[in-house]
Protein backbone atom coordinates (compact mmCIF):
# COMPACT_ATOMS: atom_id res chain seq x y z
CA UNK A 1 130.37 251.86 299.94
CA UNK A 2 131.55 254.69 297.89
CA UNK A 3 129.67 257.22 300.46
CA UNK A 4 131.90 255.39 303.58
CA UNK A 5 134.67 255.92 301.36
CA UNK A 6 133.82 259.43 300.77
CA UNK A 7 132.91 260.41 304.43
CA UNK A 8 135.83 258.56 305.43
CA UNK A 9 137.84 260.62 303.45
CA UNK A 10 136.36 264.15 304.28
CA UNK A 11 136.95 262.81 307.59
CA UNK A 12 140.78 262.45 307.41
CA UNK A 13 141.02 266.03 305.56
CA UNK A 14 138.44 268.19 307.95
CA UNK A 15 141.99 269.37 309.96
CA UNK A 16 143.02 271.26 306.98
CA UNK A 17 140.42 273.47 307.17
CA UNK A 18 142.15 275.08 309.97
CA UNK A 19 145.15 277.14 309.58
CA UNK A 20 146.31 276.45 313.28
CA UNK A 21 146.66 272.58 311.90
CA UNK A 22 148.42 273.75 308.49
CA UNK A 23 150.95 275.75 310.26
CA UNK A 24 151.35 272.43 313.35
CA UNK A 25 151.60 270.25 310.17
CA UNK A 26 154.48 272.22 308.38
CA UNK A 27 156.33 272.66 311.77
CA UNK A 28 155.95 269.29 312.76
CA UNK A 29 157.03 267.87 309.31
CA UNK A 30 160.11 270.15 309.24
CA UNK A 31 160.89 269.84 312.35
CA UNK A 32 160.72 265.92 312.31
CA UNK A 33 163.14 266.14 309.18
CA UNK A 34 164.98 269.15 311.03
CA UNK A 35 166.10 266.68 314.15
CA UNK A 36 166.86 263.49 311.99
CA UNK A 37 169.52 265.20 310.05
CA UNK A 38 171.20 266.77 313.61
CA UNK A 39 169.96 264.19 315.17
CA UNK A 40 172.66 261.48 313.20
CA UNK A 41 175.20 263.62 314.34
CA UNK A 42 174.39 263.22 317.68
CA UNK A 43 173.69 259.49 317.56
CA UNK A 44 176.69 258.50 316.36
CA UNK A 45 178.71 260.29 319.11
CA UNK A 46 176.72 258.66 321.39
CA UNK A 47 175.43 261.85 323.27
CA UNK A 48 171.59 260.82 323.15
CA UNK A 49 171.66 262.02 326.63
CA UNK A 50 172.94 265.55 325.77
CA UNK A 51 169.77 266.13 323.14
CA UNK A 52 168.06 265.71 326.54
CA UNK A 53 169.71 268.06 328.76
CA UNK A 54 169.83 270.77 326.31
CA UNK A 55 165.98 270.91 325.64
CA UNK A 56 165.47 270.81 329.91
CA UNK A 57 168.05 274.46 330.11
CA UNK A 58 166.52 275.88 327.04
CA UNK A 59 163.67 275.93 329.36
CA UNK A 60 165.41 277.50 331.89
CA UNK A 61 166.53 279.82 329.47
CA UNK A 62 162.47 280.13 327.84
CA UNK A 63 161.27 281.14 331.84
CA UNK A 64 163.86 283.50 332.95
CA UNK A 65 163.68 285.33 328.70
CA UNK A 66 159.68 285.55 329.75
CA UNK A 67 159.92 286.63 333.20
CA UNK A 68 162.24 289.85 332.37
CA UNK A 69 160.55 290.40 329.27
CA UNK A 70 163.41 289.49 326.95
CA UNK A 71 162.00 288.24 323.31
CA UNK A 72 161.83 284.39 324.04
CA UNK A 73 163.81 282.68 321.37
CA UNK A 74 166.95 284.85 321.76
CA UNK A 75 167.00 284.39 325.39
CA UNK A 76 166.37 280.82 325.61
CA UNK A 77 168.57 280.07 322.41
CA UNK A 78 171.37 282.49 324.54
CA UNK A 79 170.82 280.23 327.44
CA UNK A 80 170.80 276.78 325.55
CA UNK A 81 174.28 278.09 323.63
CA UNK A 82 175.88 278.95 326.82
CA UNK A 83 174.99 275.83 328.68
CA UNK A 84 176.14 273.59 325.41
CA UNK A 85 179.53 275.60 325.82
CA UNK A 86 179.59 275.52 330.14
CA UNK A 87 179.48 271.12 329.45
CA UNK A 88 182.18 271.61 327.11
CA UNK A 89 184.15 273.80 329.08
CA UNK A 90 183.58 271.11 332.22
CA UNK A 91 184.36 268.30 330.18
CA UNK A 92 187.88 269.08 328.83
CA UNK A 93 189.17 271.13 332.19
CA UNK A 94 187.94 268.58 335.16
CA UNK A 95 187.93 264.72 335.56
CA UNK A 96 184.10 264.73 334.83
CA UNK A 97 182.72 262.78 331.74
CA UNK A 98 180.22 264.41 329.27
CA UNK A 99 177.49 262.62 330.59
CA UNK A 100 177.95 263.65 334.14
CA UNK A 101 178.60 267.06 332.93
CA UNK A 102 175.27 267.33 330.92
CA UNK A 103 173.33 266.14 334.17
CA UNK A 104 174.66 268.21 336.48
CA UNK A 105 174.40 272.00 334.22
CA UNK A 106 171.12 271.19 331.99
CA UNK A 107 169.30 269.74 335.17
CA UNK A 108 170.31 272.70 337.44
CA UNK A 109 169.13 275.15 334.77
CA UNK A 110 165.43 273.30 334.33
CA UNK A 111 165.35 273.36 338.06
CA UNK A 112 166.37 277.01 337.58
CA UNK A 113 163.12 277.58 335.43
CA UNK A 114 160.59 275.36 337.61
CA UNK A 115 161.91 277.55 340.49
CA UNK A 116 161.20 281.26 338.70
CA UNK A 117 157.78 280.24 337.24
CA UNK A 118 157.08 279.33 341.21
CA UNK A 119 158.49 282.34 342.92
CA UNK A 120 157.29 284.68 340.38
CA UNK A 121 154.26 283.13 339.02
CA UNK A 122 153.71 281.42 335.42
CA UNK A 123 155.60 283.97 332.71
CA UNK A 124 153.05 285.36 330.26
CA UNK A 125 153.61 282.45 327.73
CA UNK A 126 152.25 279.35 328.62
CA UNK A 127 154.93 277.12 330.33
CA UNK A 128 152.79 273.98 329.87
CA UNK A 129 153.05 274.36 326.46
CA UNK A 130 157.03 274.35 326.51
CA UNK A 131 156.89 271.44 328.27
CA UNK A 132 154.84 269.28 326.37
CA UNK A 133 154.04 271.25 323.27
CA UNK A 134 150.80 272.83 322.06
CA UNK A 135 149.98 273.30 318.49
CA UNK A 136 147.56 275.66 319.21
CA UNK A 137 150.85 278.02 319.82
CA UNK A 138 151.90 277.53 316.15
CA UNK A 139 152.06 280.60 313.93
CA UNK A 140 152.86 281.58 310.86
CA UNK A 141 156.17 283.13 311.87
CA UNK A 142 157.22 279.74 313.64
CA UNK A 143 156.70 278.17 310.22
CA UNK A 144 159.34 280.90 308.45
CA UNK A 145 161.71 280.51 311.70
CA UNK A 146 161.88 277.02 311.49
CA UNK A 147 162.00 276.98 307.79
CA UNK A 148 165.25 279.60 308.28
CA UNK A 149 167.04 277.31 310.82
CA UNK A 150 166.28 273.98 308.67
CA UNK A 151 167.85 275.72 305.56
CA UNK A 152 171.17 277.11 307.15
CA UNK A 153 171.30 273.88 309.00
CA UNK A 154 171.48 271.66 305.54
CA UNK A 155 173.68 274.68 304.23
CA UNK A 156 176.40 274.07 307.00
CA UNK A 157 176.32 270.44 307.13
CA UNK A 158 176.64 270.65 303.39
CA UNK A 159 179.98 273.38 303.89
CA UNK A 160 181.53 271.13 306.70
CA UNK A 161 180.56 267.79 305.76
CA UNK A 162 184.02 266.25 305.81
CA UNK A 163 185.02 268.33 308.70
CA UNK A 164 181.60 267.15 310.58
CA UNK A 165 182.28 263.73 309.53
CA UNK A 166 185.99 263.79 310.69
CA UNK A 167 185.62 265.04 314.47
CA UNK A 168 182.63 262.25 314.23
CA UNK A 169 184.57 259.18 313.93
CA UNK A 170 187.54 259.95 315.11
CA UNK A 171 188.04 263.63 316.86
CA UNK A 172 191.53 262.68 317.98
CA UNK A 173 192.87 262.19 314.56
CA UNK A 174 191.15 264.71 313.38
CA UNK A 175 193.03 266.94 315.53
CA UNK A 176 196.12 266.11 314.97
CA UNK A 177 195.48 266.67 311.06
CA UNK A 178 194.70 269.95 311.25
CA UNK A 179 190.72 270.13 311.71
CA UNK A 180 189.51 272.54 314.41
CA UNK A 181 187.75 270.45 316.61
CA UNK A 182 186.46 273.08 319.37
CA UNK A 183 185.21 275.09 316.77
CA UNK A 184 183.25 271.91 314.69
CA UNK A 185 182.07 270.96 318.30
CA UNK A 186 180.87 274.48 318.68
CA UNK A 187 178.91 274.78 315.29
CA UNK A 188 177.29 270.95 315.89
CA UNK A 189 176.03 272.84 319.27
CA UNK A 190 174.60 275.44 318.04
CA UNK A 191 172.85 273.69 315.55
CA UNK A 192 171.87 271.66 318.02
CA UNK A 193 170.26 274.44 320.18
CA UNK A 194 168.82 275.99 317.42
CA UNK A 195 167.04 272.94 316.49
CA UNK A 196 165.57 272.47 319.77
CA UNK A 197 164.94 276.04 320.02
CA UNK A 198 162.57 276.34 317.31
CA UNK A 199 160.80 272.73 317.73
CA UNK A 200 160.02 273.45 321.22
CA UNK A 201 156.13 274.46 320.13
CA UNK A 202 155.87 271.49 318.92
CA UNK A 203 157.33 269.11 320.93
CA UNK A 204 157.85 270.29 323.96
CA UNK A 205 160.88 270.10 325.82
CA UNK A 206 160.28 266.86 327.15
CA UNK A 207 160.35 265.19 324.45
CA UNK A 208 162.27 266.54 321.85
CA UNK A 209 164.93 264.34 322.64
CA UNK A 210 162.99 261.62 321.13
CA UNK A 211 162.44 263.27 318.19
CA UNK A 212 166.50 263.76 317.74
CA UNK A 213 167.26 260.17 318.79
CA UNK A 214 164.16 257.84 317.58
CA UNK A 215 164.70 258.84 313.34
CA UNK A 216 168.43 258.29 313.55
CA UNK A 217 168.38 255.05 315.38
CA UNK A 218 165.69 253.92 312.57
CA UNK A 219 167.97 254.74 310.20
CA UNK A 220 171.35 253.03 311.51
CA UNK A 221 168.87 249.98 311.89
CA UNK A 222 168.93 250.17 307.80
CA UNK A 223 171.97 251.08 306.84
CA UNK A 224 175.58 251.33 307.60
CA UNK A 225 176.74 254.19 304.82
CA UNK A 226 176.47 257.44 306.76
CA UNK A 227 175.24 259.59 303.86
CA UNK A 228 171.92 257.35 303.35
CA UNK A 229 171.91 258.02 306.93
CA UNK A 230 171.28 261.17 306.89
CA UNK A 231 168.54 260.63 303.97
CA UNK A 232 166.84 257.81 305.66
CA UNK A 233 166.93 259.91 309.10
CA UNK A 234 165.54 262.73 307.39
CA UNK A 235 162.90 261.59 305.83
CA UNK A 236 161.82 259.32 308.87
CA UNK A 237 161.47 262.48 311.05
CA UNK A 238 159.75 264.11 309.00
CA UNK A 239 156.86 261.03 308.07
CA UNK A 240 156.96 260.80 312.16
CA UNK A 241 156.13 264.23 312.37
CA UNK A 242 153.19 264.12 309.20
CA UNK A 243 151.59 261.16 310.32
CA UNK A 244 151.83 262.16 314.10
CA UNK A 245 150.21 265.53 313.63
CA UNK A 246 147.64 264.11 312.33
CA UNK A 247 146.99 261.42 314.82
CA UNK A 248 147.25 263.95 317.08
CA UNK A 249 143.63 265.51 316.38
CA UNK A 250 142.03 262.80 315.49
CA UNK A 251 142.98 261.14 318.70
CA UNK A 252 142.68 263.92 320.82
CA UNK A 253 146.17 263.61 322.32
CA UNK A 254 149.07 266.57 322.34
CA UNK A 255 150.73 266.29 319.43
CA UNK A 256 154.31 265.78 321.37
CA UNK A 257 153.35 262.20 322.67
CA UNK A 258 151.85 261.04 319.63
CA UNK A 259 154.69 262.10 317.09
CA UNK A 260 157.29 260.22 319.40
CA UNK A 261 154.68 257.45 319.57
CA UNK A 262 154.49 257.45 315.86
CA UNK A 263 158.49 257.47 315.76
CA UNK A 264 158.49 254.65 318.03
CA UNK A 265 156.62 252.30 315.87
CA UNK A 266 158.41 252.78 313.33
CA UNK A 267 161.75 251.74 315.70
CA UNK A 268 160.09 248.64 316.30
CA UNK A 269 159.17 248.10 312.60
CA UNK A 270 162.81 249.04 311.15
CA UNK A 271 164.22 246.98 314.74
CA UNK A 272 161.76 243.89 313.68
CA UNK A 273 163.06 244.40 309.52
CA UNK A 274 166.61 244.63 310.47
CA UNK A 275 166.86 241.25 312.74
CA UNK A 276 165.06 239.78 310.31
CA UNK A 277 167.27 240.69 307.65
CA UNK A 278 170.30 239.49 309.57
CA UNK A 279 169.12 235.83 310.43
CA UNK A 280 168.56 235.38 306.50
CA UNK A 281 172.31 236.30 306.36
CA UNK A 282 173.34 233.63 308.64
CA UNK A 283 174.85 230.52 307.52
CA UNK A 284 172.49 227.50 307.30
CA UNK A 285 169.31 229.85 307.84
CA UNK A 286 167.99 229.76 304.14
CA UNK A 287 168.47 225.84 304.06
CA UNK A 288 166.39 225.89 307.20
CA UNK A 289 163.56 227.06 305.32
């Protein structure tokens, strides 16, 4: 028994052994926590789909940065930044809703990329990868990049809380009272592209969406007060992103999938909680049982 325990065990910590797996691990677990705390932001004004779109033109931005030889991040962050402001832009100056917006740009830009890597042949870093994520591309200067972003994003959500908070509920008010709501738009956005930006090893662009959506919705499941939110979101993407990592090689399976997997079952655990919760709230449901 104890020697089942023990190989068992030695079993679940052989990974460790390899530094490509420590680095994955800390860049999946931040990023996991990383996307939960945007990712409330984003939840709550119901632009899910824009988490999307942005990750499809950062890769737009990720093949054309490769292809010309410009360093990767800033050209793909450049490109992300200027398509979050182009929806913007469309959004308050035509008769086109967000959503419509976001379609029409991020969609044209990933087409934009899939078109390059054809005419000019697969840039020199692998485009699979930024698709659907490869942890064997994790280095130890991904882990201080992402550690970088993760800090100055807590720092400005900690600065502009109220402000943040404001244009979230109720942007309309909030500009009439004084709050800059272009600008608070435009910092949420490039947060936003950031994030992506430096998860995209990870993740891949594919799915990364689900990793700003999934820990967010978990949370709203169990609780209404915005500022456990944020906890509860952030600590939910970054469990998904621990215990998905290492599912991920001891499953075999890209590490993308099974983190948004992972996040998944917990939706359905927190959905299952939460309904549960509310029937014992019910009138008449306690005498029932």
């Amino acid at each position: 028994m104890m020697a089942l325990i023990a190989g068992t065990i030695d079993e679940i910590l052989r990974p460790y052994e390899f530094e490509f797996f420590r680095n994955g691990l800390v860049v999946a677990t931040i990023a996991g926590a990383l996307c939960g705390l945007i990712g409330c932001y984003v939840v709550l004004r119901s632009m899910s789909y824009i988490g999307h779109g942005l990750s499809h033109s950062i890769f737009g931005g990720f093949a054309a940065a490769s292809l010309i030889g410009v360093n990767v991040f800033l050209g793909a962050g450049a490109w992300g930044l200027v398509t979050a402001l182009m929806i913007g832009g469309i959004t308050r100056r035509r008769p086109v809703g967000s959503d419509a917006a976001i379609g029409v740009v991020t969609t044209a830009s990933f087409a934009l990329g899939l078109a390059l890597i054809q005419v000019f042949g697969s840039p020199s870093q692998n485009a699979d990868a930024a698709l659907f994520g490869n942890v064997l591309g994790v280095s130890r200067n991904d882990v201080y990049l992402i550690i970088a972003v993760t800090l100055a994003t807590v720092a400005t959500i900690v600065v502009a809380y109220r402000k943040l908070l404001f244009v979230t509920f109720d942007p309309e008010v909030a500009e009439v009272t004084g709050v800059r709501v272009a600008v608070t738009d435009g910092v949420l956005m490039v947060l936003l592209a950031a994030s992506i930006l430096v998860t995209m090893n990870v993740m891949g662009v594919t799915l990364i969406a689900a990793a700003l959506v999934v820990p967010a919705v978990v949370a709203r499941l169990l609780t209404p007060s915005f500022s456990r939110m944020l906890i509860i979101a952030t600590a939910v993407g970054a469990v998904t992103g621990m215990v998905g990592m290492n599912l991920s090689y001891h499953l075999d399976i890209a590490s993308g999938p099974t983190i948004v997997l992972t996040g998944a079952a917990l939706f359905l655990v927190a959905f299952v909680a939460s309904g549960a919760r509310r029937r014992a709230r019910l009138p008449g449901v306690r005498r029932a049982f």
